[in-house]
N, C-alpha and C. Protein backbone atom coordinates (compact mmCIF):
# COMPACT_ATOMS: atom_id res chain seq x y z
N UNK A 1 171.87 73.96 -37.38
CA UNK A 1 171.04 74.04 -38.56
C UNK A 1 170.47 72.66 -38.85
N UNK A 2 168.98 72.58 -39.05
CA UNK A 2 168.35 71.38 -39.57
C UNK A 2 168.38 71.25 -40.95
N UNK A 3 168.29 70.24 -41.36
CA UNK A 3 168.77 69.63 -42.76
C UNK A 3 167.05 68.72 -42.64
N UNK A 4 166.44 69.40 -43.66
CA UNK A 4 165.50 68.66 -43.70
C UNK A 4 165.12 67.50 -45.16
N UNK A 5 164.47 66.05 -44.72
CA UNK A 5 164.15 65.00 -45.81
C UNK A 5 163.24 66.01 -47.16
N UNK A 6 163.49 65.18 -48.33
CA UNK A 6 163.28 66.05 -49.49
C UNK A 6 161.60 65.73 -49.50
N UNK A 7 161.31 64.97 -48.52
CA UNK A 7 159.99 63.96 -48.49
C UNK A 7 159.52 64.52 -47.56
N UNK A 8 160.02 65.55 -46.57
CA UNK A 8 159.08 66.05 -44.96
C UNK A 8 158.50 67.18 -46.05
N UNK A 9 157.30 67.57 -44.97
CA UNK A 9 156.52 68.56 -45.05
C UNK A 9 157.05 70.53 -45.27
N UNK A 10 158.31 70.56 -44.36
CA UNK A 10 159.06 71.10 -45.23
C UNK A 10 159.47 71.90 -45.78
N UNK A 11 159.53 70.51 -47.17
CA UNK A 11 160.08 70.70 -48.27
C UNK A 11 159.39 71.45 -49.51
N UNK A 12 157.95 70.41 -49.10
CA UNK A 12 156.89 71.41 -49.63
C UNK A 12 156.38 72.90 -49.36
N UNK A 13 156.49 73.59 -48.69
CA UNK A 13 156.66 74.76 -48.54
C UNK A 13 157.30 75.39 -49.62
N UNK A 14 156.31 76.83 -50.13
CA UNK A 14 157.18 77.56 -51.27
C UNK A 14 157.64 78.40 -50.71
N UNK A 15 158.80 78.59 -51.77
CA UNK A 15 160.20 79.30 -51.39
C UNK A 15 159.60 80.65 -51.10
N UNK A 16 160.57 81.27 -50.12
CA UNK A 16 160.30 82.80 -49.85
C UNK A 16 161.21 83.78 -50.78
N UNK A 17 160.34 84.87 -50.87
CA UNK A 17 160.34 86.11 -52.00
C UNK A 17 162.11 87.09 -50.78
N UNK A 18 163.34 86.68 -51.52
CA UNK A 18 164.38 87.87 -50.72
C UNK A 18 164.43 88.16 -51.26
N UNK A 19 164.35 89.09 -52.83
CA UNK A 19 164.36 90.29 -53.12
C UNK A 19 164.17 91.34 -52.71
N UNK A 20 165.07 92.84 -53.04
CA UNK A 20 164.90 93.84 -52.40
C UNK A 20 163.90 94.22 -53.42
N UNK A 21 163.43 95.33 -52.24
CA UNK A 21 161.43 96.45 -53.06
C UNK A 21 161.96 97.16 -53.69
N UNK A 22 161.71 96.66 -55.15
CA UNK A 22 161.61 97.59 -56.40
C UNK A 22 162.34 99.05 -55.76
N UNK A 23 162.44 99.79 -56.65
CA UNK A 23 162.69 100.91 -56.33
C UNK A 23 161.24 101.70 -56.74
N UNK A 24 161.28 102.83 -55.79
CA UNK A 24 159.58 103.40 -56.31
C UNK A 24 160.06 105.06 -56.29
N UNK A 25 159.23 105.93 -57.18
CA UNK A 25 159.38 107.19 -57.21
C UNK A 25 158.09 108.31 -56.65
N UNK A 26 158.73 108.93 -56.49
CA UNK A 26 157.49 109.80 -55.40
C UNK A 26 158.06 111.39 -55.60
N UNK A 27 156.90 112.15 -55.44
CA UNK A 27 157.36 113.86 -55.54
C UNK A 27 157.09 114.16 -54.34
N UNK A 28 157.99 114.99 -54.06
CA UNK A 28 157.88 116.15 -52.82
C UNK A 28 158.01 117.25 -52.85
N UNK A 29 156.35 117.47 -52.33
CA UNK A 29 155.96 119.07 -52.87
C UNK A 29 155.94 119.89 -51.74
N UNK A 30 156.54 120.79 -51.48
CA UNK A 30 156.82 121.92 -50.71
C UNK A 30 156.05 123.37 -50.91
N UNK A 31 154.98 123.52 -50.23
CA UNK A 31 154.35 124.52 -50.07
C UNK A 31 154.87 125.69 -49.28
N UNK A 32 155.24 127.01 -49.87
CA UNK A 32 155.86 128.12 -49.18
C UNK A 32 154.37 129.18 -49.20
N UNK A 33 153.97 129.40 -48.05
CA UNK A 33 152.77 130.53 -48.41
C UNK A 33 153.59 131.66 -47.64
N UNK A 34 154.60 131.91 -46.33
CA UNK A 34 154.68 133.12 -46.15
C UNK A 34 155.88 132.74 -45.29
N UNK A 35 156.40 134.28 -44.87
CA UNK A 35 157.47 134.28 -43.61
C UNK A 35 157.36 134.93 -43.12
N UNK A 36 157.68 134.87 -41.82
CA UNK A 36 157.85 136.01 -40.78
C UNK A 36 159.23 136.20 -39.68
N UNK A 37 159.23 137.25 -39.17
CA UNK A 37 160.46 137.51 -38.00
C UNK A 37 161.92 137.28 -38.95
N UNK A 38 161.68 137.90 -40.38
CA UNK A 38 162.96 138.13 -40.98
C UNK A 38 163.84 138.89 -40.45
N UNK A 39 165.49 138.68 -40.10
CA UNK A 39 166.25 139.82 -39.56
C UNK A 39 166.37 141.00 -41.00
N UNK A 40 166.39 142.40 -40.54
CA UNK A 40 166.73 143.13 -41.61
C UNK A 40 168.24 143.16 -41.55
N UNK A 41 168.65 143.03 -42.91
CA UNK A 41 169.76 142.57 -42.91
C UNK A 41 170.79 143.40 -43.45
N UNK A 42 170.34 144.35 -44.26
CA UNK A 42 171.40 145.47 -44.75
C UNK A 42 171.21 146.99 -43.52
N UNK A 43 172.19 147.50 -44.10
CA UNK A 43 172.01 149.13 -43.56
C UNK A 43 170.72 149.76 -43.24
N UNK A 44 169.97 149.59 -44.29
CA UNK A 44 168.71 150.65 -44.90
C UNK A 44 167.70 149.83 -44.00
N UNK A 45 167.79 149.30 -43.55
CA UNK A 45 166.64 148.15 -42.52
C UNK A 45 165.50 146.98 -43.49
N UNK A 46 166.06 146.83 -44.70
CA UNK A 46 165.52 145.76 -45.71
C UNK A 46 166.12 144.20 -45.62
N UNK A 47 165.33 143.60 -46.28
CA UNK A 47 166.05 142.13 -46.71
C UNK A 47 165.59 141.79 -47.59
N UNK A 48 166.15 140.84 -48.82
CA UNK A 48 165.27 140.90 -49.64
C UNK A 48 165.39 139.08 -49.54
N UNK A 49 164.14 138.82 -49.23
CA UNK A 49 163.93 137.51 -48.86
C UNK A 49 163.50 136.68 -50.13
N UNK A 50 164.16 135.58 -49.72
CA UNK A 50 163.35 133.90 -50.67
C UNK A 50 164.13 132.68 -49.60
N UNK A 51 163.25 132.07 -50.61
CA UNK A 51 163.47 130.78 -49.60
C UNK A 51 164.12 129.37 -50.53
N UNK A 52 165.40 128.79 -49.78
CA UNK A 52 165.71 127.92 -50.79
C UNK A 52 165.90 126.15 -49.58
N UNK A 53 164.91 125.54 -50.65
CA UNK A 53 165.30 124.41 -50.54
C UNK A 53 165.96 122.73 -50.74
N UNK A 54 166.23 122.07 -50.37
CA UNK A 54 166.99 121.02 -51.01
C UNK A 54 166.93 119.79 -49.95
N UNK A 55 167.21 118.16 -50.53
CA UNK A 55 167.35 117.40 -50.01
C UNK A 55 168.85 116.95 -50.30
N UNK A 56 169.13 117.31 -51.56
CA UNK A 56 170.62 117.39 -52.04
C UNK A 56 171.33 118.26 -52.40
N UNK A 57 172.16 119.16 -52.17
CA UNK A 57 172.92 120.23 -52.00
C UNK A 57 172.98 120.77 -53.44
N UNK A 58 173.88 119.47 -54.62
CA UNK A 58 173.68 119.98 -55.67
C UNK A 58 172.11 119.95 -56.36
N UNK A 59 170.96 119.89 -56.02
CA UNK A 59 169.74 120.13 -56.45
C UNK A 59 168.80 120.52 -56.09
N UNK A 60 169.17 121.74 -55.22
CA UNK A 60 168.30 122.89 -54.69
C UNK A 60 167.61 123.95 -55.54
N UNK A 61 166.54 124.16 -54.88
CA UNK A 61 165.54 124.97 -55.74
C UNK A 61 165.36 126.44 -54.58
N UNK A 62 164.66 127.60 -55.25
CA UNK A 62 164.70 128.49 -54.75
C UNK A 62 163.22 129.44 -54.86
N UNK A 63 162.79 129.92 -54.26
CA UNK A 63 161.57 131.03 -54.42
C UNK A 63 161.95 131.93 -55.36
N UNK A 64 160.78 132.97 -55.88
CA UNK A 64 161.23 134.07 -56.28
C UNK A 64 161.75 134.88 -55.00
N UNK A 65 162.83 136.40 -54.93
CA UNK A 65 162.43 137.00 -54.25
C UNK A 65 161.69 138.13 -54.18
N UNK A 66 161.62 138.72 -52.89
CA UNK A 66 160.85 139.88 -52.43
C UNK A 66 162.07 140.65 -51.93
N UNK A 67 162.06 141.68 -52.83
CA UNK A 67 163.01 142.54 -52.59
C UNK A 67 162.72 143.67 -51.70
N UNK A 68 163.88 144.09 -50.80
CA UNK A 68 163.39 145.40 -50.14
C UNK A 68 162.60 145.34 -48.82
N UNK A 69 162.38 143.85 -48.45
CA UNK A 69 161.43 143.83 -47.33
C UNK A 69 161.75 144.22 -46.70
N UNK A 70 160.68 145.41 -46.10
CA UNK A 70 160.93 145.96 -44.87
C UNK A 70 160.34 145.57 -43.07
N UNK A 71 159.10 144.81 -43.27
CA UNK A 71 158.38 144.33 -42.29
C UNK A 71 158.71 142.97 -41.18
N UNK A 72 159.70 142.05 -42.58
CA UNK A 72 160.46 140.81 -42.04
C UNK A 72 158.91 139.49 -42.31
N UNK A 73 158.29 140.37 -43.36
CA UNK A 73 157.52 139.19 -43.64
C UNK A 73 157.18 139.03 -44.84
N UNK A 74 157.14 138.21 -45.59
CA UNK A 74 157.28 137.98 -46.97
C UNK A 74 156.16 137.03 -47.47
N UNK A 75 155.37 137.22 -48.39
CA UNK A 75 154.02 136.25 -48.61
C UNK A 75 154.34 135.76 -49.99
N UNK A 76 154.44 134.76 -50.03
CA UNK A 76 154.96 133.48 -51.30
C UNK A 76 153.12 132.57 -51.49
N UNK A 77 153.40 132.35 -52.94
CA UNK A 77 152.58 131.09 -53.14
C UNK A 77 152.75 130.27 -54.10
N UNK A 78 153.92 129.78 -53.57
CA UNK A 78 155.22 128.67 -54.23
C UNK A 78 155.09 127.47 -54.10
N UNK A 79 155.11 126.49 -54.96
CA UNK A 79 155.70 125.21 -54.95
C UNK A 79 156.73 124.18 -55.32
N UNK A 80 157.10 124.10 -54.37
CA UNK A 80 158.70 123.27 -55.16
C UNK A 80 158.51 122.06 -55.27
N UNK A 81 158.34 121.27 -56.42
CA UNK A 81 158.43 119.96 -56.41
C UNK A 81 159.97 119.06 -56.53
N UNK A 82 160.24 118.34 -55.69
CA UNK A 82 161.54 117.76 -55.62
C UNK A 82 161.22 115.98 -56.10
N UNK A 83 161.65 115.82 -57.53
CA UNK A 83 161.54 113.57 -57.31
C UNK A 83 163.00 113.36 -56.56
N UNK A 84 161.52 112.31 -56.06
CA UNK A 84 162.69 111.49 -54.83
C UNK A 84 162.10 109.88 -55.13
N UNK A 85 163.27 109.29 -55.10
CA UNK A 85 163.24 107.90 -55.05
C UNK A 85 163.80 107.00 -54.18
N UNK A 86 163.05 105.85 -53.65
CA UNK A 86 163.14 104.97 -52.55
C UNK A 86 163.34 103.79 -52.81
């Protein structure tokens, strides 16, 4: 390590910024428009589909559902907004 004179060039140099970046907040928006190749999942050959998402387990969000689907395709026009911070 150099040890530099309080008089070299340097010294004059301004100090550098180590702070960590702010923290910043941001939304994440999740567009659901549809599904397809649902397994039918009960007896009667239905499912009644939604869709749930999360980045954190305890703060998951969910669609409405569509009950009864019989086709394995389900048409949503959902948005989930999730804040997330960095």
């Amino acid at each position: 390590m150099e040890i530099h004179d309080v008089d070299s060039p340097e010294a004059a140099l301004p100090p550098i910024n180590i702070d960590s970046e702010p923290v910043q907040e941001f939304e994440v928006r999740l567009v659901i428009w549809r599904t397809r190749d649902i397994e039918m999942m009960d007896v009667e050959g239905t499912s009644d589909v939604f869709v749930r998402a999360f980045f954190d387990a305890e703060d998951d969000q969910t669609t409405d559902t569509h009950w009864r689907c019989q086709s394995g395709e389900a048409s949503f026009n959902y948005r989930l907004i999730f804040p997330v911070k960095s």
